[in-house]
Protein backbone atom coordinates (compact mmCIF):
# COMPACT_ATOMS: atom_id res chain seq x y z
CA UNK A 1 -39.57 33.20 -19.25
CA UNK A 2 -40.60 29.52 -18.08
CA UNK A 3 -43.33 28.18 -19.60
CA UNK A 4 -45.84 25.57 -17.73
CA UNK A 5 -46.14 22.25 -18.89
CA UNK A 6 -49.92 21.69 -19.55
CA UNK A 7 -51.69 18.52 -17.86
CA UNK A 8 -50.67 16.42 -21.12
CA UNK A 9 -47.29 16.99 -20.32
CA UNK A 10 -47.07 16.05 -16.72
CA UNK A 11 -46.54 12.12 -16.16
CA UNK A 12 -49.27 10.43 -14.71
CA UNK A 13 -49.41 9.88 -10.82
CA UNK A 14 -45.68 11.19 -9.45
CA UNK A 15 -43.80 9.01 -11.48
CA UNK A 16 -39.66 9.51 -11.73
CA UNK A 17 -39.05 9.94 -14.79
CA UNK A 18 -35.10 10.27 -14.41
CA UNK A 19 -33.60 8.42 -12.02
CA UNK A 20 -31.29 9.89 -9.13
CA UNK A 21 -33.07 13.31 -10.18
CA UNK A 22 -33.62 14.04 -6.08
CA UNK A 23 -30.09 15.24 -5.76
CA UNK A 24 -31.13 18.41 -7.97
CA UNK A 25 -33.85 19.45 -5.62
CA UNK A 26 -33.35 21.05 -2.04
CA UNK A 27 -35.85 19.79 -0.24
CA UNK A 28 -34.95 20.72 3.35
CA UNK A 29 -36.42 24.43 3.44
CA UNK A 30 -39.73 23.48 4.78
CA UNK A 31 -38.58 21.86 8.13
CA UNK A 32 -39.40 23.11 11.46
CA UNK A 33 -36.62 20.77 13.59
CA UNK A 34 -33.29 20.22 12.35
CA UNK A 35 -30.32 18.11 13.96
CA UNK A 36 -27.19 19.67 15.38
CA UNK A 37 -24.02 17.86 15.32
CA UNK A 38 -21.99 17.89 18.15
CA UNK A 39 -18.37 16.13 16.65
CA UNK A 40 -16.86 16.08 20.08
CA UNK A 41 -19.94 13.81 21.17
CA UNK A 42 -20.03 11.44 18.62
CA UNK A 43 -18.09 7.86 18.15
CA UNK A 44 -18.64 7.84 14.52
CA UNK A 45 -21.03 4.49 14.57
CA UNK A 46 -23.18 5.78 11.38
CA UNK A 47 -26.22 4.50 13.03
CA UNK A 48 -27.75 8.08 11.86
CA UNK A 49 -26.40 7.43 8.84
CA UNK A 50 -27.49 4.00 8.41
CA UNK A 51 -31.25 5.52 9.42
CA UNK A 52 -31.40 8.75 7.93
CA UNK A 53 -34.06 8.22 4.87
CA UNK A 54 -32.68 11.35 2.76
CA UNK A 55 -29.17 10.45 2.98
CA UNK A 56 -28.10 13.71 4.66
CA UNK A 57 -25.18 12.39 6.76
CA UNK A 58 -22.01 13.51 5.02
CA UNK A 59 -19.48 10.56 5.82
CA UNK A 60 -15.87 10.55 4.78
CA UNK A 61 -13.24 7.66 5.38
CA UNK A 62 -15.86 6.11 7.78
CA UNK A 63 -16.75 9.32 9.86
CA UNK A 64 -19.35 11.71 10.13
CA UNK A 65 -18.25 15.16 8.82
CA UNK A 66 -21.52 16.87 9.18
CA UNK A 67 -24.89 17.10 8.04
CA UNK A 68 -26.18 17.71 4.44
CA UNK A 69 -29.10 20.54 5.25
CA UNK A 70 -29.86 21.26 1.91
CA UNK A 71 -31.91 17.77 1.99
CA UNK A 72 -32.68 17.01 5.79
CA UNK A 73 -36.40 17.20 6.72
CA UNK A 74 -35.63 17.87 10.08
CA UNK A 75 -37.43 14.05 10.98
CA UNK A 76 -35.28 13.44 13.75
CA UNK A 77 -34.73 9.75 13.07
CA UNK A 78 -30.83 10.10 13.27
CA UNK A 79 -31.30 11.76 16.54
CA UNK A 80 -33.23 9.05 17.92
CA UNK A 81 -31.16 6.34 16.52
CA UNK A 82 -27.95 8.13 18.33
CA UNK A 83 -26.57 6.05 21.24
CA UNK A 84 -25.28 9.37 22.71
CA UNK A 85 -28.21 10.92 22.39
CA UNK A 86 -27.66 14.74 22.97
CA UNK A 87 -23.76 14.24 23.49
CA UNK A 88 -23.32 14.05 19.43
CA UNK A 89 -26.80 14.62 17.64
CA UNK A 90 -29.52 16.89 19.09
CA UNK A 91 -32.97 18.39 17.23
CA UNK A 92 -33.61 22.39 17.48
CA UNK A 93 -36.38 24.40 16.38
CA UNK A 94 -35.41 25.62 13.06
């Protein structure tokens, strides 16, 4: 059984106490959009990648291989940032 921390325990004000601790926590369950990859569509510029705030672009020798969900919040920012538009990244109701 887990036992809660009481409020002495918690750090003050959202600190980060480990660094690169994000990676441990799926945080993409709660959006309502999420972006669908469309390889054929895409010229593999990384401008989603190069936008995306949660680092969900998987990339591989220079390439996009697909999208991490696990983390994307479903903002839509790599969507927008697409120069093909709806040929290589479009956003769908969850």
């Amino acid at each position: 059984m887990r036992t809660l921390k009481t409020a002495r325990e918690i750090p003050i004000g959202a600190l980060i106490t480990e660094a690169g601790n994000s990676k441990d926590y799926k945080t993409g369950d709660w959006r309502s959009m999420k972006p669908i990859w469309h390889e054929e569509g895409c010229v593999h510029c990384l401008m989603c990648w190069v936008f995306c705030p949660d680092v969900s672009i998987k990339v591989e020798n220079g390439k996009m291989v697909g999208i991490d969900y696990d983390h994307c919040k479903g903002c839509g920012i790599c969507a927008r940032e697409c120069p093909r538009k709806e040929k290589a990244l479009e956003m769908v109701k969850e």
